[in-house]
C-alpha atoms as a PDB file:
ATOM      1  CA  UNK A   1     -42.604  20.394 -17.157  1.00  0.00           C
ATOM      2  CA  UNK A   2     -42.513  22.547 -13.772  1.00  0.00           C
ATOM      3  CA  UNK A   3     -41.497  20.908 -10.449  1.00  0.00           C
ATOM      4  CA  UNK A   4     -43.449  22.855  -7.553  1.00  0.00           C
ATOM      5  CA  UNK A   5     -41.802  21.156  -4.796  1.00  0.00           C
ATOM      6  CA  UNK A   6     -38.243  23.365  -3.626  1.00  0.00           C
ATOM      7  CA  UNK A   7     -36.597  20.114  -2.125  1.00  0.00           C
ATOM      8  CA  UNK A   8     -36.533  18.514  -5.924  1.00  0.00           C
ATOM      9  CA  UNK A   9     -35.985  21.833  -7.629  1.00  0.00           C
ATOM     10  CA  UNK A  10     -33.101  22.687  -5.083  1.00  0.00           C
ATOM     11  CA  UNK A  11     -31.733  18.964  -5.353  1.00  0.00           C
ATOM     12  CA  UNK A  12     -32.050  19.381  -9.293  1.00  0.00           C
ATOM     13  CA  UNK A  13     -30.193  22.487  -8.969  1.00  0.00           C
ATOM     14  CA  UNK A  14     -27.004  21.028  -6.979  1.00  0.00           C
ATOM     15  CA  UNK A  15     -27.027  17.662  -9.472  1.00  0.00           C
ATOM     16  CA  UNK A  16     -26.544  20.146 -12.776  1.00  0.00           C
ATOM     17  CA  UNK A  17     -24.169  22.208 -10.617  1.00  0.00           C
ATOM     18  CA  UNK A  18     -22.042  19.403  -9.951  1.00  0.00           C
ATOM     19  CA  UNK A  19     -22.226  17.655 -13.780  1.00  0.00           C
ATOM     20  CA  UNK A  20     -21.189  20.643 -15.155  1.00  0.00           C
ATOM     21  CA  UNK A  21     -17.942  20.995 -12.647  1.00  0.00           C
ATOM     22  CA  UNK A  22     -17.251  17.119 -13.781  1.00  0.00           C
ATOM     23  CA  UNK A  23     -17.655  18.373 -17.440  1.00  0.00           C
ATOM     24  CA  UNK A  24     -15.208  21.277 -17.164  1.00  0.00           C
ATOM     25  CA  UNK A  25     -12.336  19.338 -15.131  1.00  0.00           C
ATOM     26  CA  UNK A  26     -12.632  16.638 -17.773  1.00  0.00           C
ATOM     27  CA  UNK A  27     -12.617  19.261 -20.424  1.00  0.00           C
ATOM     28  CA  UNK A  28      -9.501  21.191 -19.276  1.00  0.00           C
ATOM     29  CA  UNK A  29      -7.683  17.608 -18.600  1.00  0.00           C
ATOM     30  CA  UNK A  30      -8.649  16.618 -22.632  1.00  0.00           C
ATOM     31  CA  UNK A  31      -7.262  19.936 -24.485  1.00  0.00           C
ATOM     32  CA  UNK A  32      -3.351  19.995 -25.441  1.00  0.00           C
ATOM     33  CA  UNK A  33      -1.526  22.508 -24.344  1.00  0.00           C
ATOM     34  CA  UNK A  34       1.302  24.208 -26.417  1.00  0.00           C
ATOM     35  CA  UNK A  35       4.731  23.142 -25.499  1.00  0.00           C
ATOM     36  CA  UNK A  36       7.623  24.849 -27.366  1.00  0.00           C
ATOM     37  CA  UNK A  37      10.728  22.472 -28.067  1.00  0.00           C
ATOM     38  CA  UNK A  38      13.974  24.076 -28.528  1.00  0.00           C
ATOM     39  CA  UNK A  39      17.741  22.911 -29.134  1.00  0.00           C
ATOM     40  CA  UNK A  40      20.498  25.222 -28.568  1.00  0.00           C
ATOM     41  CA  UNK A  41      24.343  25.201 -29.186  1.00  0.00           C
ATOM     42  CA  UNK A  42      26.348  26.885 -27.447  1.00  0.00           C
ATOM     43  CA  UNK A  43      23.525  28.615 -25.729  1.00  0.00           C
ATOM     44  CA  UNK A  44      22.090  29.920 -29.044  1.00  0.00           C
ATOM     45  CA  UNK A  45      19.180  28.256 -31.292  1.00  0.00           C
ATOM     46  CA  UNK A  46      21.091  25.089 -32.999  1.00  0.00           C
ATOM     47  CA  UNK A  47      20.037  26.546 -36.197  1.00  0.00           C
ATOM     48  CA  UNK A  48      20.286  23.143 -38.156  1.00  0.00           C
ATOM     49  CA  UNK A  49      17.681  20.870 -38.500  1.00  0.00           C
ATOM     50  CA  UNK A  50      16.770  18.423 -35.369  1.00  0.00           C
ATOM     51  CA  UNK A  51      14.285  15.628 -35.653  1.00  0.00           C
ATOM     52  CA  UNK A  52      12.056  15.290 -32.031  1.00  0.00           C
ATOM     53  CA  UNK A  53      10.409  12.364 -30.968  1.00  0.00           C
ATOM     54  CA  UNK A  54       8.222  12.918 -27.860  1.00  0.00           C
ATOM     55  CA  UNK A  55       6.939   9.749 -25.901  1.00  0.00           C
ATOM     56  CA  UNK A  56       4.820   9.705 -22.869  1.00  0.00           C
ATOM     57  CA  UNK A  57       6.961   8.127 -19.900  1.00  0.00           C
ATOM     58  CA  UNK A  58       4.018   5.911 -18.780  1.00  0.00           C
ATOM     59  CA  UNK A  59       3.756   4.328 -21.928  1.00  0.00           C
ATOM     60  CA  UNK A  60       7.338   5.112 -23.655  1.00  0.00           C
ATOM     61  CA  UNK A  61       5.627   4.820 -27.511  1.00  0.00           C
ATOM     62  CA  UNK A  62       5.933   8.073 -29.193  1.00  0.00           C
ATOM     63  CA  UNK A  63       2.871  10.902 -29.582  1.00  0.00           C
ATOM     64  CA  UNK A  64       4.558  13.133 -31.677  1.00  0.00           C
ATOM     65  CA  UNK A  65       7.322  13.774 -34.447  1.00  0.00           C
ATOM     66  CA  UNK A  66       8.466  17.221 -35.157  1.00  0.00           C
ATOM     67  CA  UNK A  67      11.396  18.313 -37.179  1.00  0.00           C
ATOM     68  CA  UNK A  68      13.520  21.734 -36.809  1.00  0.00           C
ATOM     69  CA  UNK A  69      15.902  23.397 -34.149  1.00  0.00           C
ATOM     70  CA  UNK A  70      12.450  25.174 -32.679  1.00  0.00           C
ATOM     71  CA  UNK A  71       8.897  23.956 -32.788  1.00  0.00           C
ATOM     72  CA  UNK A  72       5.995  23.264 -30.946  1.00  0.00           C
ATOM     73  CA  UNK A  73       3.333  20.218 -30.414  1.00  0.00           C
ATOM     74  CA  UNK A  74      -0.090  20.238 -28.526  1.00  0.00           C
ATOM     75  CA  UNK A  75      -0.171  17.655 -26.099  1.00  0.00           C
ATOM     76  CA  UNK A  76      -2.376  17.100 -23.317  1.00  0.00           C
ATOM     77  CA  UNK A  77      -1.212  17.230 -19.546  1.00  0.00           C
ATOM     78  CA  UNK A  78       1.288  14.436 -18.699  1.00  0.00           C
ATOM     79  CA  UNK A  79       4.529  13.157 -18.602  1.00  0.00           C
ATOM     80  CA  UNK A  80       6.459  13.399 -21.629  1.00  0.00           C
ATOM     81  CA  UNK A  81       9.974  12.367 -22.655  1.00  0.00           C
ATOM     82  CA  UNK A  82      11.676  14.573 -25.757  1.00  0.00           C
ATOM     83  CA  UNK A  83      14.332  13.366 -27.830  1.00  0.00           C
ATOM     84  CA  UNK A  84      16.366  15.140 -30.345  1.00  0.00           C
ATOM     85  CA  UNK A  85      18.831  14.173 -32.828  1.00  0.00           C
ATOM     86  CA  UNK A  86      21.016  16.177 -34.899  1.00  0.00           C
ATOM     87  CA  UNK A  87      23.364  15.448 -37.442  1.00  0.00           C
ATOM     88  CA  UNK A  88      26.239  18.132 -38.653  1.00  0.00           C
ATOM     89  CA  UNK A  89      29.405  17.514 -39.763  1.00  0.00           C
ATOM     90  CA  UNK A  90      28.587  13.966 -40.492  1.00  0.00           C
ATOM     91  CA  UNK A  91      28.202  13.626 -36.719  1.00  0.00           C
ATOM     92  CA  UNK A  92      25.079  12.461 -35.044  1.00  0.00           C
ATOM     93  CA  UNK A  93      24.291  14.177 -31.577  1.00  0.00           C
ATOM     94  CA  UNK A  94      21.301  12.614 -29.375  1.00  0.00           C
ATOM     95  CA  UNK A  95      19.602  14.255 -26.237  1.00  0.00           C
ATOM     96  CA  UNK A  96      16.849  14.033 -23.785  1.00  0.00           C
ATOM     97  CA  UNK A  97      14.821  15.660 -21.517  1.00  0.00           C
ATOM     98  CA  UNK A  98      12.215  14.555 -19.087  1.00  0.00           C
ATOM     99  CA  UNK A  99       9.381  17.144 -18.419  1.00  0.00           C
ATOM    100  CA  UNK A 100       5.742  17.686 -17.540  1.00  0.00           C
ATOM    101  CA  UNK A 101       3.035  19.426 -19.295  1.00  0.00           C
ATOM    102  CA  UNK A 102       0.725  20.921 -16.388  1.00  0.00           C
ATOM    103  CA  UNK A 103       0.379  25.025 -18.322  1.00  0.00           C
ATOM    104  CA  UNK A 104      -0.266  26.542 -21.464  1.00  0.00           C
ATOM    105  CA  UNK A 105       2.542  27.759 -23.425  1.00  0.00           C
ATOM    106  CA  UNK A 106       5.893  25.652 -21.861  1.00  0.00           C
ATOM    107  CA  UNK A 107       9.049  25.885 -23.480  1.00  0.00           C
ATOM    108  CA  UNK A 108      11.440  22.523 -23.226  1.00  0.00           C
ATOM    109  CA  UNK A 109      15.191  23.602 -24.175  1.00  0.00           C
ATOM    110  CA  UNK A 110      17.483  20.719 -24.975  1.00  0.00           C
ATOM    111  CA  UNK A 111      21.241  21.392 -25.102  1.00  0.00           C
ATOM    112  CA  UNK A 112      22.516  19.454 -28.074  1.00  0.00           C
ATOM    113  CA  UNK A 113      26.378  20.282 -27.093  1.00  0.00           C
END
């Protein structure tokens, strides 16, 4: 169907210009984004095996689980809580860090020492 008149066709045209904005801003706000989790020793990679938790800080119940001294997790754009515990010499070593996921590709390090 063809519209002839140019106040509907122009009014059409700002209407679809301003759904697909809406669309894009709520599919940026929807994809994770990588964040890179990292526990160090002594300024090094801890090299021993750490289990993460990560919680949102709104909410404080836990979105993720990850095990390993260095990992990552996709999580959308927020406010996020990571926790890491690691045991060695039978001793058990627990830290946290507060951050916020606004860019692709962050990298949280958490000094276990």
């Amino acid at each position: 169907m063809f519209v002839i008149s140019g106040k509907f066709l122009k009014y059409k045209s700002l209407s679809l210009l301003f759904a697909s904005a809406v669309l894009a801003s709520s599919l940026a706000q929807a994809s994770d984004l990588r964040v890179n989790l990292v526990a160090t020793v002594d300024n090094g990679p801890a090299l021993k095996e750490v289990n993460w938790t990560v919680y949102r800080t709104d909410s404080d119940r836990p979105v993720k689980q990850a095990d390993n001294h260095s990992t990552h997790v996709l999580l959308p754009a927020g406010q996020y809580r990571a926790v890491a515990t690691l045991i060695s010499n039978n001793k058990r070593v627990t830290r946290s860090r507060d951050f916020y996921v606004r860019t692709p590709n962050s990298r949280i390090i958490v000094p276990m020492d």
